[in-house]
Protein backbone atom coordinates (compact mmCIF):
# COMPACT_ATOMS: atom_id res chain seq x y z
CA UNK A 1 0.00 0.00 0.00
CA UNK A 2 1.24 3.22 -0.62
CA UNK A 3 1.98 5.64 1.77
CA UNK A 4 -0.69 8.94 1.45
CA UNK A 5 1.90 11.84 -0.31
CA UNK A 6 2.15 15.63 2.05
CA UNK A 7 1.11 18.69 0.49
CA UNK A 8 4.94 19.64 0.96
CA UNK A 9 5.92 16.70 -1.19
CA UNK A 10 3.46 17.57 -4.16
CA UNK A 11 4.88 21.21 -3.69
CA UNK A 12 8.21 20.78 -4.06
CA UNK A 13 7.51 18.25 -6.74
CA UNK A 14 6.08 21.10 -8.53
CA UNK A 15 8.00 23.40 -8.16
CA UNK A 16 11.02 21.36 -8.70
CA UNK A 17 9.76 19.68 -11.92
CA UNK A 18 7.74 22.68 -13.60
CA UNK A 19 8.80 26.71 -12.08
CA UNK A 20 12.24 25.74 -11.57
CA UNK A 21 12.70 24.62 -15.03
CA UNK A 22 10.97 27.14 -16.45
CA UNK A 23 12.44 30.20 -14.85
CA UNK A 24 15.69 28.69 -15.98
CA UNK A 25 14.50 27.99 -19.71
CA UNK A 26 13.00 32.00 -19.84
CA UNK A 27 16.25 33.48 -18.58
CA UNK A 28 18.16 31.07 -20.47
CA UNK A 29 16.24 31.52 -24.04
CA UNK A 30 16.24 35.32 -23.26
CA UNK A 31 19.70 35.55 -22.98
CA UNK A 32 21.18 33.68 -25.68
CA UNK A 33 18.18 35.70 -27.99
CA UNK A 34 19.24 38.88 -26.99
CA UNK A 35 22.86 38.36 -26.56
CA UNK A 36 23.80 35.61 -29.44
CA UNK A 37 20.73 36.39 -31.87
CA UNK A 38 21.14 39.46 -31.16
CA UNK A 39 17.37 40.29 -31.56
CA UNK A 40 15.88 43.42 -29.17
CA UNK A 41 14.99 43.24 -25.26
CA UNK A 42 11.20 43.23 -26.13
CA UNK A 43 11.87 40.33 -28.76
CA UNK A 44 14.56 38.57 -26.60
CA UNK A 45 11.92 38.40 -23.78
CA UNK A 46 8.70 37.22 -25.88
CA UNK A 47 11.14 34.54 -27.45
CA UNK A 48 12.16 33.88 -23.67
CA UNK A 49 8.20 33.60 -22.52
CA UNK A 50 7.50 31.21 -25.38
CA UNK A 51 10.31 28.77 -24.70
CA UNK A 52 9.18 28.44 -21.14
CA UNK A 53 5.40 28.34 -22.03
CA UNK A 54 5.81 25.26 -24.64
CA UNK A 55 7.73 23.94 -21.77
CA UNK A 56 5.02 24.74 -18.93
CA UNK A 57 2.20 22.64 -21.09
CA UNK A 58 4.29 19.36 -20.90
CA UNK A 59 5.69 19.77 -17.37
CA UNK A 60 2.74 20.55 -16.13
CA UNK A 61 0.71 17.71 -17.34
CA UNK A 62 3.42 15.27 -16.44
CA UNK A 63 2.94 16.76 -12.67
CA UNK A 64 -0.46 16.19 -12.35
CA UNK A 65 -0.19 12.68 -13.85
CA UNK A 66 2.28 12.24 -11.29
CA UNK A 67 -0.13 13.23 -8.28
CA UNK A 68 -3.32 11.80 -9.96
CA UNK A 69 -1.66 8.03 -10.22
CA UNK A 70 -0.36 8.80 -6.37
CA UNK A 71 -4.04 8.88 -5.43
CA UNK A 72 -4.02 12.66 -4.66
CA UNK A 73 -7.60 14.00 -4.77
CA UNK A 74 -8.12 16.57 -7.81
CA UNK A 75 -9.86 18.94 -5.60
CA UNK A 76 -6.83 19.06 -3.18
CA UNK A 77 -4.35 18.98 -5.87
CA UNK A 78 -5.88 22.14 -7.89
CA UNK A 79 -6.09 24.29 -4.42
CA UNK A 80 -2.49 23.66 -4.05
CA UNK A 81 -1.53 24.09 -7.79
CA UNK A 82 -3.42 27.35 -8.01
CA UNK A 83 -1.58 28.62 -4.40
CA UNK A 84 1.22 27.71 -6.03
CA UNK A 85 1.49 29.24 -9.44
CA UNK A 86 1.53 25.71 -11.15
CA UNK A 87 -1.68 25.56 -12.97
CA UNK A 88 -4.42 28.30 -13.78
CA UNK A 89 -7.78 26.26 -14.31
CA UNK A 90 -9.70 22.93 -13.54
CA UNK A 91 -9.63 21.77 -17.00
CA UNK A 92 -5.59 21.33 -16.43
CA UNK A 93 -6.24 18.46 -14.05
CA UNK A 94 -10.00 17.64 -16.23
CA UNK A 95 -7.76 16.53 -19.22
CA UNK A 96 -4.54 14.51 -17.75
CA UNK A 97 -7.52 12.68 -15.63
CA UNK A 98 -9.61 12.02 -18.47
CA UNK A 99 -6.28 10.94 -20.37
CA UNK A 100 -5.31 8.51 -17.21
CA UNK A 101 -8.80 6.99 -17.31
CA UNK A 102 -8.81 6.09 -21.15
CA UNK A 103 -5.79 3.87 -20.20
C-alpha cells in the first residue's frame, strides 16, 4: 500500500519539476536571444516567454499525472496548484484525468 503523499511533497515536486525549469529555460532563451541572436529586449523576452510556455504545457501535465496516479484527490491537488502558481484552471487536471482513465 502506498503511503498517502504531504502537500509539501506535491509542492516541491512542482515546483522542482515545472517553475524551476521554467524560470531557468526563460532566462536562459532570453539571454542567448538577446545576446547571441542578437534580436531586441522586447523580442529577446517574448522569445524567452514562449520557450518556457511550450515547456510549462508538458511539465505541467506530467505533474499532475504524477499526483493523480499517487491517489491525490483533484480537488486538493488544484487548491495547491493554483496557491502555487503551477496551474491556472480545472480543466488542467479535467484533461490529464480524463487521459489517465482512457488507459
Amino acid at each position: 500500500m502506498k503511503k498517502e503523499l504531504s502537500t509539501s511533497e506535491i509542492i516541491i515536486k512542482g515546483h522542482l519539476w515545472v517553475n524551476l525549469p521554467i524560470t531557468i529555460l526563460i532566462i536562459s532563451g532570453f539571454y542567448i536571444i538577446h545576446e547571441y541572436l542578437k534580436q531586441s529586449f522586447n523580442i529577446a523576452l517574448i522569445g524567452g516567454i514562449v520557450i518556457g510556455w511550450t515547456y510549462w504545457s508538458f511539465s505541467v501535465k506530467r505533474w499532475i499525472k504524477w499526483a493523480l496516479t499517487n491517489n491525490v484527490d483533484s480537488e486538493k491537488l488544484y487548491k495547491i496548484g493554483i496557491r502555487n502558481l503551477l496551474i491556472w484552471s480545472r480543466n488542467d487536471i479535467k484533461q490529464v484525468a480524463d487521459k489517465l482513465n482512457k488507459e
